[in-house]
ModelCIF file with pLDDT and N, C-alpha, C, O atoms, coordinates in Angstrom:
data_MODEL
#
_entry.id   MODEL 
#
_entity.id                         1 
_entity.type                       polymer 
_entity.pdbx_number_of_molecules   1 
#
_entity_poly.entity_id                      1 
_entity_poly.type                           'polypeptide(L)' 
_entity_poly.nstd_linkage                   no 
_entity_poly.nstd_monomer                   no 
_entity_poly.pdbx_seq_one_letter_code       
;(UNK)(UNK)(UNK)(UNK)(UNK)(UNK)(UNK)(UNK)(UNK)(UNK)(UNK)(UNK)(UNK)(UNK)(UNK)(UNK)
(UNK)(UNK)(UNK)(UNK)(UNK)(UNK)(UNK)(UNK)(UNK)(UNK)(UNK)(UNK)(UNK)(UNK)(UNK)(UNK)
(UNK)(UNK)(UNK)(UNK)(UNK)(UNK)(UNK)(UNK)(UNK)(UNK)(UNK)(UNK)(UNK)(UNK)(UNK)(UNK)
;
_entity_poly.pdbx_seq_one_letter_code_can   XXXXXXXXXXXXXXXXXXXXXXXXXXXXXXXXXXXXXXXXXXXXXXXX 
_entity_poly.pdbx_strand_id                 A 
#
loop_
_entity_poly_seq.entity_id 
_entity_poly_seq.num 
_entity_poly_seq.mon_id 
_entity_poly_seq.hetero 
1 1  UNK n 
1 2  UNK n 
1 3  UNK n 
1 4  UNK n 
1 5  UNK n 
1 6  UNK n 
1 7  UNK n 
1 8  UNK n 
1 9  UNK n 
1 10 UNK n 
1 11 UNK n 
1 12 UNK n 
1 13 UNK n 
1 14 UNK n 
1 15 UNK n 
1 16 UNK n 
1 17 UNK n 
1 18 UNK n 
1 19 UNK n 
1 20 UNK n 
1 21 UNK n 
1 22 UNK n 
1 23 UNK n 
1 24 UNK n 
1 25 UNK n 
1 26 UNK n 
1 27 UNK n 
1 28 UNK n 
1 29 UNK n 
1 30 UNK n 
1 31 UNK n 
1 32 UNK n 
1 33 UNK n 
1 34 UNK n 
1 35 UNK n 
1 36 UNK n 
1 37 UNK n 
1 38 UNK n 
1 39 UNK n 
1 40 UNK n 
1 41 UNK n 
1 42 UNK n 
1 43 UNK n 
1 44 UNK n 
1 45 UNK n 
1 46 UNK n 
1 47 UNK n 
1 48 UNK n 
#
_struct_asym.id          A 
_struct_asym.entity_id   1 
#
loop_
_ma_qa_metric.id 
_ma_qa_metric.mode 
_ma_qa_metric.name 
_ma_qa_metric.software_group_id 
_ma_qa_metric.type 
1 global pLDDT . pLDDT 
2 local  pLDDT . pLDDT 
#
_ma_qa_metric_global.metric_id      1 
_ma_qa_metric_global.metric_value   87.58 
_ma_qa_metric_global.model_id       1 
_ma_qa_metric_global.ordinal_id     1 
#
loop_
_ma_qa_metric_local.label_asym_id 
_ma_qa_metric_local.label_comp_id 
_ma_qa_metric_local.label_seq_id 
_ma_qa_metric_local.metric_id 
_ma_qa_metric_local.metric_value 
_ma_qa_metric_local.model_id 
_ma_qa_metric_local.ordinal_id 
A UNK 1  2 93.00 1 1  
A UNK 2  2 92.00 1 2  
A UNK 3  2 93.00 1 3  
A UNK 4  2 93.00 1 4  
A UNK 5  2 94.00 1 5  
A UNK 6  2 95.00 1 6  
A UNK 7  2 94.00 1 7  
A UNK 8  2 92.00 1 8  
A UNK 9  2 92.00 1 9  
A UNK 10 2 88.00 1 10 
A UNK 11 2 87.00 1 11 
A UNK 12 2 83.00 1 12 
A UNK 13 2 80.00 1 13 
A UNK 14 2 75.00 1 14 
A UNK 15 2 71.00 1 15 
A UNK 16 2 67.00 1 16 
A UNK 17 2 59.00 1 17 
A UNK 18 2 58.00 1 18 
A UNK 19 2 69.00 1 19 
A UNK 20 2 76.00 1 20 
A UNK 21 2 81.00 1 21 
A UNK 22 2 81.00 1 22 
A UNK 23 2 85.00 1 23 
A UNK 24 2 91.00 1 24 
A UNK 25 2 94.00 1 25 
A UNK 26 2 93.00 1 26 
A UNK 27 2 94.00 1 27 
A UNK 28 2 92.00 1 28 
A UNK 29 2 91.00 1 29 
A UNK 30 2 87.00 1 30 
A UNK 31 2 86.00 1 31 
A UNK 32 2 83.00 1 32 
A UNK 33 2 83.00 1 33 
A UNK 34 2 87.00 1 34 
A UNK 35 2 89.00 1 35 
A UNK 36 2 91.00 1 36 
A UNK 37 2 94.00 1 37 
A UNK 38 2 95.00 1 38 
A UNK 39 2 97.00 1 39 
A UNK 40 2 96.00 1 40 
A UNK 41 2 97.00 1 41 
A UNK 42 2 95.00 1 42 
A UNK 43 2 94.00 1 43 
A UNK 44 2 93.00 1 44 
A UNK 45 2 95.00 1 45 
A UNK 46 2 96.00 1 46 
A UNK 47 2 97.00 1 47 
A UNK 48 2 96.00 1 48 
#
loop_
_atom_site.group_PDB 
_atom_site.id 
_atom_site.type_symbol 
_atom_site.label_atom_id 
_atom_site.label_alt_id 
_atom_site.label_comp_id 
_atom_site.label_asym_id 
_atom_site.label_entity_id 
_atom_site.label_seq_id 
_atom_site.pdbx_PDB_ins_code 
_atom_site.Cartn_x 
_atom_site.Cartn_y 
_atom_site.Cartn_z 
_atom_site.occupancy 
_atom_site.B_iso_or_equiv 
_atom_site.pdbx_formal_charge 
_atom_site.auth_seq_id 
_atom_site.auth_comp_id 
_atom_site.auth_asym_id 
_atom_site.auth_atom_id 
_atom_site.pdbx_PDB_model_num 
ATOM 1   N N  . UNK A 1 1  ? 245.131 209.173 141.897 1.00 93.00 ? 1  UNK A N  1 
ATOM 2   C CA . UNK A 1 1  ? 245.504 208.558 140.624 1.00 93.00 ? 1  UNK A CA 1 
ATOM 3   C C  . UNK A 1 1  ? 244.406 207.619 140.136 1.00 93.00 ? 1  UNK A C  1 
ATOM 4   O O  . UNK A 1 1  ? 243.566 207.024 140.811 1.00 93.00 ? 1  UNK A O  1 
ATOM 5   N N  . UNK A 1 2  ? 244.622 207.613 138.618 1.00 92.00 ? 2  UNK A N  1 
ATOM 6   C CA . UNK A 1 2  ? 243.280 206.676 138.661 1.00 92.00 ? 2  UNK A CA 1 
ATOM 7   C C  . UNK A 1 2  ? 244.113 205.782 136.799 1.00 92.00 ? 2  UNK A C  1 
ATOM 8   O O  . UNK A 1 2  ? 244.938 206.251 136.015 1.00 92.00 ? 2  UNK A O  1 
ATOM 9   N N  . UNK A 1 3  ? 243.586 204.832 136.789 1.00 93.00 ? 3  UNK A N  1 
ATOM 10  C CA . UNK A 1 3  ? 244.605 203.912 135.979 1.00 93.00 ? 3  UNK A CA 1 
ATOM 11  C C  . UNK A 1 3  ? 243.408 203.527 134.633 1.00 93.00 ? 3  UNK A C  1 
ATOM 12  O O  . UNK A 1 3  ? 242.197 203.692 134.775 1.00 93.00 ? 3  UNK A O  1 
ATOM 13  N N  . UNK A 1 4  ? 244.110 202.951 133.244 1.00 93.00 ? 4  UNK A N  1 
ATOM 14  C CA . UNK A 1 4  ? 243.106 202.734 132.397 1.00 93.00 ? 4  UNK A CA 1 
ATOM 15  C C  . UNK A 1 4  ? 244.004 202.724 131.150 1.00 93.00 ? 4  UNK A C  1 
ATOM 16  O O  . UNK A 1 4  ? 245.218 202.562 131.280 1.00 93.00 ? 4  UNK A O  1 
ATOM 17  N N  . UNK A 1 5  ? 243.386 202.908 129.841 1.00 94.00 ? 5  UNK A N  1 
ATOM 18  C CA . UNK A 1 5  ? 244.090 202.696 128.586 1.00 94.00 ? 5  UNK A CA 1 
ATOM 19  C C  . UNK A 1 5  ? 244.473 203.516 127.506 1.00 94.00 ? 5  UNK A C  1 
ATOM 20  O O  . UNK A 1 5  ? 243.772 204.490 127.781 1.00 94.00 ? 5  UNK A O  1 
ATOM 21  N N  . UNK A 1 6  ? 244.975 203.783 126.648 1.00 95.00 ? 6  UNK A N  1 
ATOM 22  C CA . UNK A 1 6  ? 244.700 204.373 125.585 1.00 95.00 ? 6  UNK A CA 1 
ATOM 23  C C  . UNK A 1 6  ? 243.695 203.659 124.591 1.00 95.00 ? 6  UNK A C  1 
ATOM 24  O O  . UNK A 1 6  ? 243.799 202.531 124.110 1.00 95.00 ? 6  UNK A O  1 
ATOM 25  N N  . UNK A 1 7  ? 242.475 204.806 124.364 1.00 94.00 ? 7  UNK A N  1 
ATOM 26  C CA . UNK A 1 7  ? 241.744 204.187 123.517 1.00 94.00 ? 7  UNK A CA 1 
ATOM 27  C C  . UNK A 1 7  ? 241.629 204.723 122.313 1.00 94.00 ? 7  UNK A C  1 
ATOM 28  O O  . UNK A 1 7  ? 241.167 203.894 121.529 1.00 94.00 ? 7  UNK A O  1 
ATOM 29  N N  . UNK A 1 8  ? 241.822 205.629 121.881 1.00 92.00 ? 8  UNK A N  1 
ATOM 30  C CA . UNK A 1 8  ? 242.146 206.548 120.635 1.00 92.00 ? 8  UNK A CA 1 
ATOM 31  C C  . UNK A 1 8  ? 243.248 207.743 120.137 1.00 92.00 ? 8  UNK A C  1 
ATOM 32  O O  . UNK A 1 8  ? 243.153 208.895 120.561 1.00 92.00 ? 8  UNK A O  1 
ATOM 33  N N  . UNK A 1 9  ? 243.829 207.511 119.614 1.00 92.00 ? 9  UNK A N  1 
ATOM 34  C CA . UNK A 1 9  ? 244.430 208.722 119.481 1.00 92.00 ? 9  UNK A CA 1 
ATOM 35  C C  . UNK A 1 9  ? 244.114 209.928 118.231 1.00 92.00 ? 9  UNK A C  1 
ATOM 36  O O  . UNK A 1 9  ? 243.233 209.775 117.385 1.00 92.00 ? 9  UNK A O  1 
ATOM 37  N N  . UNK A 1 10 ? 244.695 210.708 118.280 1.00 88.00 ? 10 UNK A N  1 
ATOM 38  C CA . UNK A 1 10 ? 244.537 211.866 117.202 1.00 88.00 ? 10 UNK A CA 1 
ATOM 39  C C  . UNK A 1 10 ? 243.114 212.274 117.152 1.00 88.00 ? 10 UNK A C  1 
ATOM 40  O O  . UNK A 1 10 ? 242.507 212.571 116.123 1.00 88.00 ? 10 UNK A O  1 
ATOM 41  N N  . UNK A 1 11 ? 242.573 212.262 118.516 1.00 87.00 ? 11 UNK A N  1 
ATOM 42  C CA . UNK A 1 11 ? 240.508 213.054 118.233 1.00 87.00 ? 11 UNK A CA 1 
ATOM 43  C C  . UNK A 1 11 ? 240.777 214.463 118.373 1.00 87.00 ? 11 UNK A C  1 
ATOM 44  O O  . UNK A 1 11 ? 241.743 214.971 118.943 1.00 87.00 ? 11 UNK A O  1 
ATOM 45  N N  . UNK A 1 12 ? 239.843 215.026 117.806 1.00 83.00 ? 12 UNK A N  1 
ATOM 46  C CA . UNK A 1 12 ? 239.225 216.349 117.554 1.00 83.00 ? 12 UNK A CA 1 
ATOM 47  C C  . UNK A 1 12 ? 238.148 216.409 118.430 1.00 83.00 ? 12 UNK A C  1 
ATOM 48  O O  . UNK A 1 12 ? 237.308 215.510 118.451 1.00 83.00 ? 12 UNK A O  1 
ATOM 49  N N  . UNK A 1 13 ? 238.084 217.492 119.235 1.00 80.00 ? 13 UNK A N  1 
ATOM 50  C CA . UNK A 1 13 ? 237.102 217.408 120.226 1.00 80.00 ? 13 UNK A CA 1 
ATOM 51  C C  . UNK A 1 13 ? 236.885 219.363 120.218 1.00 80.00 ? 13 UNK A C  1 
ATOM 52  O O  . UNK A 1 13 ? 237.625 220.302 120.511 1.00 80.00 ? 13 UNK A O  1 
ATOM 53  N N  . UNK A 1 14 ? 235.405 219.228 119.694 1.00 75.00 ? 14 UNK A N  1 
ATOM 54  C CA . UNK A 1 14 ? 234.601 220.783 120.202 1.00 75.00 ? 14 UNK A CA 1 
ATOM 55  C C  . UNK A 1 14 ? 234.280 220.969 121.646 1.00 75.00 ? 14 UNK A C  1 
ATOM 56  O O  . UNK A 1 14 ? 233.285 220.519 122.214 1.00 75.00 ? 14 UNK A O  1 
ATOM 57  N N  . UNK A 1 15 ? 235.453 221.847 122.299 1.00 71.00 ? 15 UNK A N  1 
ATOM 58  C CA . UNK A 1 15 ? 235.482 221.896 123.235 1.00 71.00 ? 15 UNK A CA 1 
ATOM 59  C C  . UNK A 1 15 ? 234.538 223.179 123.697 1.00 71.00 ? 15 UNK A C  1 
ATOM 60  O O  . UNK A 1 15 ? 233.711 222.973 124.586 1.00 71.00 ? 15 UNK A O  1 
ATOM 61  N N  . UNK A 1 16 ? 234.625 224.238 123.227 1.00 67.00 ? 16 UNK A N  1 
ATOM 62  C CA . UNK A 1 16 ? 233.338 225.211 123.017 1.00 67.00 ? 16 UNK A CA 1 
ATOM 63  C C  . UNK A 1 16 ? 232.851 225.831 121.801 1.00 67.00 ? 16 UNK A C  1 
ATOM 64  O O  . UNK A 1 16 ? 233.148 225.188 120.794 1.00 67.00 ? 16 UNK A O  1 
ATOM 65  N N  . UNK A 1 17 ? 232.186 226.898 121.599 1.00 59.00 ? 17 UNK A N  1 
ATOM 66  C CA . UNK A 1 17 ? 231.923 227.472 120.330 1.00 59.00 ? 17 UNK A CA 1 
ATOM 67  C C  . UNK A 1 17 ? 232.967 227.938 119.997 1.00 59.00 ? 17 UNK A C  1 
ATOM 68  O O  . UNK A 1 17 ? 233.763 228.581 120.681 1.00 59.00 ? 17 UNK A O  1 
ATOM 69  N N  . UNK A 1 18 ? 233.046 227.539 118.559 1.00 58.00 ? 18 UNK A N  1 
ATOM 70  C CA . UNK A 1 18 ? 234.082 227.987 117.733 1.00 58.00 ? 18 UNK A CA 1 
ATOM 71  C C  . UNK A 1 18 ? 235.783 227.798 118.100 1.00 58.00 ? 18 UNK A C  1 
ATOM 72  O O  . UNK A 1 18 ? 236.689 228.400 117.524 1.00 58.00 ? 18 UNK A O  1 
ATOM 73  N N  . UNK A 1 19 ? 235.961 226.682 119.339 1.00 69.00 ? 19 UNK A N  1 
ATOM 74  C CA . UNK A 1 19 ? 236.676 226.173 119.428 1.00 69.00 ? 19 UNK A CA 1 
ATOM 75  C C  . UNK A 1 19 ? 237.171 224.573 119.830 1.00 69.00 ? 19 UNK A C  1 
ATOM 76  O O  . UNK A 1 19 ? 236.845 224.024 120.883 1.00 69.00 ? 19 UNK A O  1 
ATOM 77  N N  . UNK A 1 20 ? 237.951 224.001 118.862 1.00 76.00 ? 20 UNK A N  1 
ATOM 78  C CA . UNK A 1 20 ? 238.311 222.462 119.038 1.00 76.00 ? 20 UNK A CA 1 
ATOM 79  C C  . UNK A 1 20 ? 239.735 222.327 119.251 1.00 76.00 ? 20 UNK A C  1 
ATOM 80  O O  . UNK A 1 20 ? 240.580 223.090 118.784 1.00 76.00 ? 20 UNK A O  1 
ATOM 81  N N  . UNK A 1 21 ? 239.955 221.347 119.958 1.00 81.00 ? 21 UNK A N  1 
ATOM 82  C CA . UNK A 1 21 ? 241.356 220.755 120.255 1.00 81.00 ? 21 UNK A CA 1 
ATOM 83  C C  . UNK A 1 21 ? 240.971 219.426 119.541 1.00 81.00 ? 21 UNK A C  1 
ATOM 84  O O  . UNK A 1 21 ? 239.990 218.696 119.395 1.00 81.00 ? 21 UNK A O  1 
ATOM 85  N N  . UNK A 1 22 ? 242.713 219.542 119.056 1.00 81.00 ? 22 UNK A N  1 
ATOM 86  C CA . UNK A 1 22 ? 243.545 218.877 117.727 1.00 81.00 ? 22 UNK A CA 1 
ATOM 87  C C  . UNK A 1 22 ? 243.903 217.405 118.588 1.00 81.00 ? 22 UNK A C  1 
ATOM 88  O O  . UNK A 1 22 ? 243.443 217.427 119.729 1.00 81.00 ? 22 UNK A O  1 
ATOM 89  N N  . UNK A 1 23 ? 244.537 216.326 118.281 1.00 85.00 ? 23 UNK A N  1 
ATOM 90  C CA . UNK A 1 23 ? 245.531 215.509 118.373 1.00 85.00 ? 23 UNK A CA 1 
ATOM 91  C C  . UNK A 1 23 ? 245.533 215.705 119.468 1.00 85.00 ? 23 UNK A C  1 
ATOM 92  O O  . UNK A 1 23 ? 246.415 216.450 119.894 1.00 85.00 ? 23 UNK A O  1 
ATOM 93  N N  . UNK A 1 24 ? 244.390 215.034 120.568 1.00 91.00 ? 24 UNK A N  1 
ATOM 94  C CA . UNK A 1 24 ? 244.242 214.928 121.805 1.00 91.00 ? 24 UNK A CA 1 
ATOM 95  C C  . UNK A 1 24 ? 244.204 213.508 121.784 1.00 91.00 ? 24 UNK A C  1 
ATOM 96  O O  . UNK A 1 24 ? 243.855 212.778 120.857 1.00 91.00 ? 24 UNK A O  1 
ATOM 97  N N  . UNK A 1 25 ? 244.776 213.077 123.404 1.00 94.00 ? 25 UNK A N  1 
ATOM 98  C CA . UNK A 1 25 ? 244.706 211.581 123.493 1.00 94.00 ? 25 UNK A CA 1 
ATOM 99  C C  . UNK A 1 25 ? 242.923 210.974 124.398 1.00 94.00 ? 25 UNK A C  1 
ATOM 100 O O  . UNK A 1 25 ? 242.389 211.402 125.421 1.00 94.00 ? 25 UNK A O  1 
ATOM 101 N N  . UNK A 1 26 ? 242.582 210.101 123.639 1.00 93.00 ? 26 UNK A N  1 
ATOM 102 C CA . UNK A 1 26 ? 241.327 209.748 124.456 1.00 93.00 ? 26 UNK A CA 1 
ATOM 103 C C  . UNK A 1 26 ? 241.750 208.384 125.317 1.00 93.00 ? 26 UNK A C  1 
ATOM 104 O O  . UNK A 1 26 ? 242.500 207.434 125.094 1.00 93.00 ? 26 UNK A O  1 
ATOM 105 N N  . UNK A 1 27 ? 240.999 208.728 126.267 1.00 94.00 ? 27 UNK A N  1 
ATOM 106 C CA . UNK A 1 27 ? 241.884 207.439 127.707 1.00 94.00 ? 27 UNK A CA 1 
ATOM 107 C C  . UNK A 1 27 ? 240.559 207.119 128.335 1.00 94.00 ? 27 UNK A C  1 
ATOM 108 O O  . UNK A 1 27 ? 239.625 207.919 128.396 1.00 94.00 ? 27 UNK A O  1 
ATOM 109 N N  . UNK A 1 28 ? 240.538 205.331 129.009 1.00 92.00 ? 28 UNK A N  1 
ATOM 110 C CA . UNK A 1 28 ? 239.529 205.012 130.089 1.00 92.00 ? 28 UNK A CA 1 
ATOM 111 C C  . UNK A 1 28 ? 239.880 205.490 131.017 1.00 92.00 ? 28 UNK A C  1 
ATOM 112 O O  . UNK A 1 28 ? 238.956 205.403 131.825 1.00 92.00 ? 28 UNK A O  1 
ATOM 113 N N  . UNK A 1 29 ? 241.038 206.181 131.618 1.00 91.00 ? 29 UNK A N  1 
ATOM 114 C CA . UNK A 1 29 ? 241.004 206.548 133.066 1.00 91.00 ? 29 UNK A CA 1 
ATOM 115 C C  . UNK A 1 29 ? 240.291 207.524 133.401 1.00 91.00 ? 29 UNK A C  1 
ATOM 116 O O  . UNK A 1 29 ? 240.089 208.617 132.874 1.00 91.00 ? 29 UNK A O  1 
ATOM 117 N N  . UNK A 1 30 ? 239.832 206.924 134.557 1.00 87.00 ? 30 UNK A N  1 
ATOM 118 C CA . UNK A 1 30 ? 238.640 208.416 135.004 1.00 87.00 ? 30 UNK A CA 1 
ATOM 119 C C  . UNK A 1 30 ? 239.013 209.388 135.122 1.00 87.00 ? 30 UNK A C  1 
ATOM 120 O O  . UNK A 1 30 ? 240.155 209.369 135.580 1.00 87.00 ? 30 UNK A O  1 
ATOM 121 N N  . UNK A 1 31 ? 238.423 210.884 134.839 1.00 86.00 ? 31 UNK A N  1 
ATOM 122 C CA . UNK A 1 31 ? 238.934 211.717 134.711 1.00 86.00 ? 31 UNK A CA 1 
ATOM 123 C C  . UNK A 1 31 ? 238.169 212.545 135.260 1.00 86.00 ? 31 UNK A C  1 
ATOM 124 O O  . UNK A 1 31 ? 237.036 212.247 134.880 1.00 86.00 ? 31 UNK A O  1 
ATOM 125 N N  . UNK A 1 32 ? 238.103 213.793 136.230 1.00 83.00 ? 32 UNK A N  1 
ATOM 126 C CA . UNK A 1 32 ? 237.003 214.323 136.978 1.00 83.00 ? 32 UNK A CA 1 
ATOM 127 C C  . UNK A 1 32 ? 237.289 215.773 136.973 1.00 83.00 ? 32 UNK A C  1 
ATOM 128 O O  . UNK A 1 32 ? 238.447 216.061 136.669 1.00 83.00 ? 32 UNK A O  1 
ATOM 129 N N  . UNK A 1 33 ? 236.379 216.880 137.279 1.00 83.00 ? 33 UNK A N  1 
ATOM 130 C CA . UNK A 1 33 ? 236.763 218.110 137.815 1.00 83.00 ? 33 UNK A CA 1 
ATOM 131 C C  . UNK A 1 33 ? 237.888 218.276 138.559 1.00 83.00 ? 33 UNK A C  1 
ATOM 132 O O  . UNK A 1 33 ? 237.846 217.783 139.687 1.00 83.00 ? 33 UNK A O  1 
ATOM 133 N N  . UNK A 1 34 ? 238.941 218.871 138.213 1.00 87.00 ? 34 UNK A N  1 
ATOM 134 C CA . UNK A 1 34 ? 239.954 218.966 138.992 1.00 87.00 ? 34 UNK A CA 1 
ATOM 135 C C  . UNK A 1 34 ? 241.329 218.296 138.640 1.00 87.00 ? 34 UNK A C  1 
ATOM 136 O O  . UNK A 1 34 ? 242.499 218.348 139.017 1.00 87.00 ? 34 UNK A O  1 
ATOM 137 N N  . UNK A 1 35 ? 240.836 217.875 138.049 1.00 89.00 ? 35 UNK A N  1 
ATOM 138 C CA . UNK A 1 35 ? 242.017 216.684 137.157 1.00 89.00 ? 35 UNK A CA 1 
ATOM 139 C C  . UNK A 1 35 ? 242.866 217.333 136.100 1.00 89.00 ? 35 UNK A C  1 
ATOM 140 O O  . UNK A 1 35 ? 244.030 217.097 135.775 1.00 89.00 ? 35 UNK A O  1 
ATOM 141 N N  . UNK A 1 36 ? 241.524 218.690 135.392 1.00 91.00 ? 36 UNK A N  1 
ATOM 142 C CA . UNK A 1 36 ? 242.275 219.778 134.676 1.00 91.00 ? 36 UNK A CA 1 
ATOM 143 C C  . UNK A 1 36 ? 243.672 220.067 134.662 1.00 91.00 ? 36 UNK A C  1 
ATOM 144 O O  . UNK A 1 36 ? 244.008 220.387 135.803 1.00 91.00 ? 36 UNK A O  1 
ATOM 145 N N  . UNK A 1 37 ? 244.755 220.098 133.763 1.00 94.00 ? 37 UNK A N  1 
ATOM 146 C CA . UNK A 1 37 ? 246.222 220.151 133.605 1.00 94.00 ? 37 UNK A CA 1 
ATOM 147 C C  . UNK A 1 37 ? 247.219 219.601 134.200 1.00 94.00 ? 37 UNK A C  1 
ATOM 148 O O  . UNK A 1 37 ? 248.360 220.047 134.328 1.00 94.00 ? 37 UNK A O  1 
ATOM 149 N N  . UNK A 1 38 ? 246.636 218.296 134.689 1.00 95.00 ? 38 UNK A N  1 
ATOM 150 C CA . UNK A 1 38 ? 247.549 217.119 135.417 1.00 95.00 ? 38 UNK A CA 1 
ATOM 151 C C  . UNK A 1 38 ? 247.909 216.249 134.220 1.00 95.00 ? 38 UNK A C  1 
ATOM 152 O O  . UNK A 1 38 ? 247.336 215.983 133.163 1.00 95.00 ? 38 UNK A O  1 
ATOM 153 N N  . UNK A 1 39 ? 248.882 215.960 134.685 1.00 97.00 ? 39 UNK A N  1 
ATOM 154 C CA . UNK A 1 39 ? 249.693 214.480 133.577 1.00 97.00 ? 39 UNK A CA 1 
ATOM 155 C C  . UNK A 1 39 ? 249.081 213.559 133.118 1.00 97.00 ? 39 UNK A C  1 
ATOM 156 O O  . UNK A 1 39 ? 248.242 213.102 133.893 1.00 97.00 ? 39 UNK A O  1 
ATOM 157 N N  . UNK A 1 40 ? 249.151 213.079 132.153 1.00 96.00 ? 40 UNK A N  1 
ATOM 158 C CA . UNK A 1 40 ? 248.886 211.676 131.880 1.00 96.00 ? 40 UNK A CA 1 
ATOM 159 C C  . UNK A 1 40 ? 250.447 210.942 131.385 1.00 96.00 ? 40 UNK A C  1 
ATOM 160 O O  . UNK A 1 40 ? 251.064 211.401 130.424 1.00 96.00 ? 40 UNK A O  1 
ATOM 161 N N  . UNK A 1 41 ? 250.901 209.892 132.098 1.00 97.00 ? 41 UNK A N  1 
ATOM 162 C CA . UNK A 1 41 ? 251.785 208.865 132.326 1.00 97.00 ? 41 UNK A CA 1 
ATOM 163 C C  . UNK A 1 41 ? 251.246 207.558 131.817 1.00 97.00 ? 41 UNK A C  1 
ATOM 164 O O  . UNK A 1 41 ? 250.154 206.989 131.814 1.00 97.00 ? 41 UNK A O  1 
ATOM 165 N N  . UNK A 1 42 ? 252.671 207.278 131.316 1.00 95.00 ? 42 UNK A N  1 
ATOM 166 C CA . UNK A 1 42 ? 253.242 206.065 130.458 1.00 95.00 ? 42 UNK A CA 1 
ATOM 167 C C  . UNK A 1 42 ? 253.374 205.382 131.544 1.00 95.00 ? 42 UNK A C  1 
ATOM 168 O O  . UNK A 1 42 ? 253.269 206.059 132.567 1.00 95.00 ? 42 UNK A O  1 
ATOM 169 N N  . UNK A 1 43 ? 253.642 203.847 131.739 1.00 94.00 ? 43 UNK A N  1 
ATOM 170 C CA . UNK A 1 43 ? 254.243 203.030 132.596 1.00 94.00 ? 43 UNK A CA 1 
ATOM 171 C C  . UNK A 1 43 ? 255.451 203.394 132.679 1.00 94.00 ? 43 UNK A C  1 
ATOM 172 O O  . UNK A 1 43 ? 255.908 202.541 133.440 1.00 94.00 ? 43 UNK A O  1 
ATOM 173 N N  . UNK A 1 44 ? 256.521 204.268 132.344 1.00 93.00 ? 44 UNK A N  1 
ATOM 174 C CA . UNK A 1 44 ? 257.488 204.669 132.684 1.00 93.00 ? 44 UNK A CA 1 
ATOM 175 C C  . UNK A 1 44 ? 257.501 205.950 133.494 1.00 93.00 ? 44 UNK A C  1 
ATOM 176 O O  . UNK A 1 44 ? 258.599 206.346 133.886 1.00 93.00 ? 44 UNK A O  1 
ATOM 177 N N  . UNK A 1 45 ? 256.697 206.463 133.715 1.00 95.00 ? 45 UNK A N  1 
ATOM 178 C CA . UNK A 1 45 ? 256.459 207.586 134.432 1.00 95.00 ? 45 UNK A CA 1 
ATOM 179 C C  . UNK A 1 45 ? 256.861 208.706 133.436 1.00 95.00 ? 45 UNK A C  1 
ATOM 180 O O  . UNK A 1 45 ? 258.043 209.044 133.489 1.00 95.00 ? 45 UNK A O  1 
ATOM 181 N N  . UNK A 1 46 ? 256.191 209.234 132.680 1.00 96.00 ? 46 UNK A N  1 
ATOM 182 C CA . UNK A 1 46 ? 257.159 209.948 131.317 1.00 96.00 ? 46 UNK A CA 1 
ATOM 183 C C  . UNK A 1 46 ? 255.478 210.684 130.989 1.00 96.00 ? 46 UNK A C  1 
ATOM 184 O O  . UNK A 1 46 ? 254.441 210.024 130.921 1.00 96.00 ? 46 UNK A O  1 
ATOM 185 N N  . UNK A 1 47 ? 255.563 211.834 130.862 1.00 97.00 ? 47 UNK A N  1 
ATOM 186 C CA . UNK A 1 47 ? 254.211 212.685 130.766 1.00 97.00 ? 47 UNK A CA 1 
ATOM 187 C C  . UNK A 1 47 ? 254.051 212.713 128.813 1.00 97.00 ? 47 UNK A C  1 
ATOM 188 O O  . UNK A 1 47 ? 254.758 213.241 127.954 1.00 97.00 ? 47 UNK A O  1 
ATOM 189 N N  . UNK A 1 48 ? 252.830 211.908 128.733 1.00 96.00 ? 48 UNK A N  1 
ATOM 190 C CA . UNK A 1 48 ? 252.488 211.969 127.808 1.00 96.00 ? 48 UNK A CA 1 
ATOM 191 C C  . UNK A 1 48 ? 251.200 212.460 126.890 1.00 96.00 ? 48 UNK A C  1 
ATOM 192 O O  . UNK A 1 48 ? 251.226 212.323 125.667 1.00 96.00 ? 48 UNK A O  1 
#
Protein backbone atom coordinates (compact mmCIF):
# COMPACT_ATOMS: atom_id res chain seq x y z
CA UNK A 1 0.00 0.00 0.00
CA UNK A 2 1.28 3.23 -0.49
CA UNK A 3 -0.68 6.54 0.85
CA UNK A 4 -0.92 10.30 -0.66
CA UNK A 5 -3.61 12.80 -2.08
CA UNK A 6 -5.87 13.75 -4.57
CA UNK A 7 -4.31 16.20 -6.71
CA UNK A 8 -6.45 16.68 -9.74
CA UNK A 9 -9.34 15.50 -10.98
CA UNK A 10 -11.08 15.14 -14.43
CA UNK A 11 -7.33 14.79 -16.56
CA UNK A 12 -7.12 13.57 -19.94
CA UNK A 13 -4.19 11.57 -20.34
CA UNK A 14 -2.64 10.16 -23.98
CA UNK A 15 -2.12 7.02 -22.96
CA UNK A 16 -0.95 5.70 -26.50
CA UNK A 17 -1.43 6.62 -30.14
CA UNK A 18 -4.63 7.56 -30.88
CA UNK A 19 -5.72 6.75 -27.55
CA UNK A 20 -6.67 8.90 -24.23
CA UNK A 21 -8.40 8.24 -21.03
CA UNK A 22 -11.18 10.63 -19.91
CA UNK A 23 -11.99 11.72 -16.19
CA UNK A 24 -9.13 9.97 -14.62
CA UNK A 25 -8.13 10.72 -11.05
CA UNK A 26 -4.45 12.13 -10.64
CA UNK A 27 -2.96 11.08 -7.06
CA UNK A 28 0.63 11.55 -5.06
CA UNK A 29 0.55 8.01 -4.12
CA UNK A 30 3.19 6.10 -5.60
CA UNK A 31 2.23 4.15 -8.12
CA UNK A 32 4.54 1.41 -9.81
CA UNK A 33 4.49 -1.51 -12.37
CA UNK A 34 2.18 -3.80 -11.07
CA UNK A 35 -0.09 -1.62 -9.36
CA UNK A 36 -2.04 -1.85 -12.81
CA UNK A 37 -6.01 -2.42 -11.92
CA UNK A 38 -5.75 -2.20 -8.17
CA UNK A 39 -8.02 0.19 -6.15
CA UNK A 40 -7.67 3.41 -5.21
CA UNK A 41 -9.46 4.04 -1.61
CA UNK A 42 -11.13 6.74 0.21
CA UNK A 43 -10.43 6.82 3.99
CA UNK A 44 -13.46 4.81 4.19
CA UNK A 45 -12.23 2.00 2.40
CA UNK A 46 -14.74 2.57 -0.62
CA UNK A 47 -12.95 2.08 -4.23
CA UNK A 48 -12.78 5.16 -5.88
Amino acid sequence: ATEGIVSREGVSLDVDQGETLYDLIETSAAINPGNSGGPLVNLAGEVI
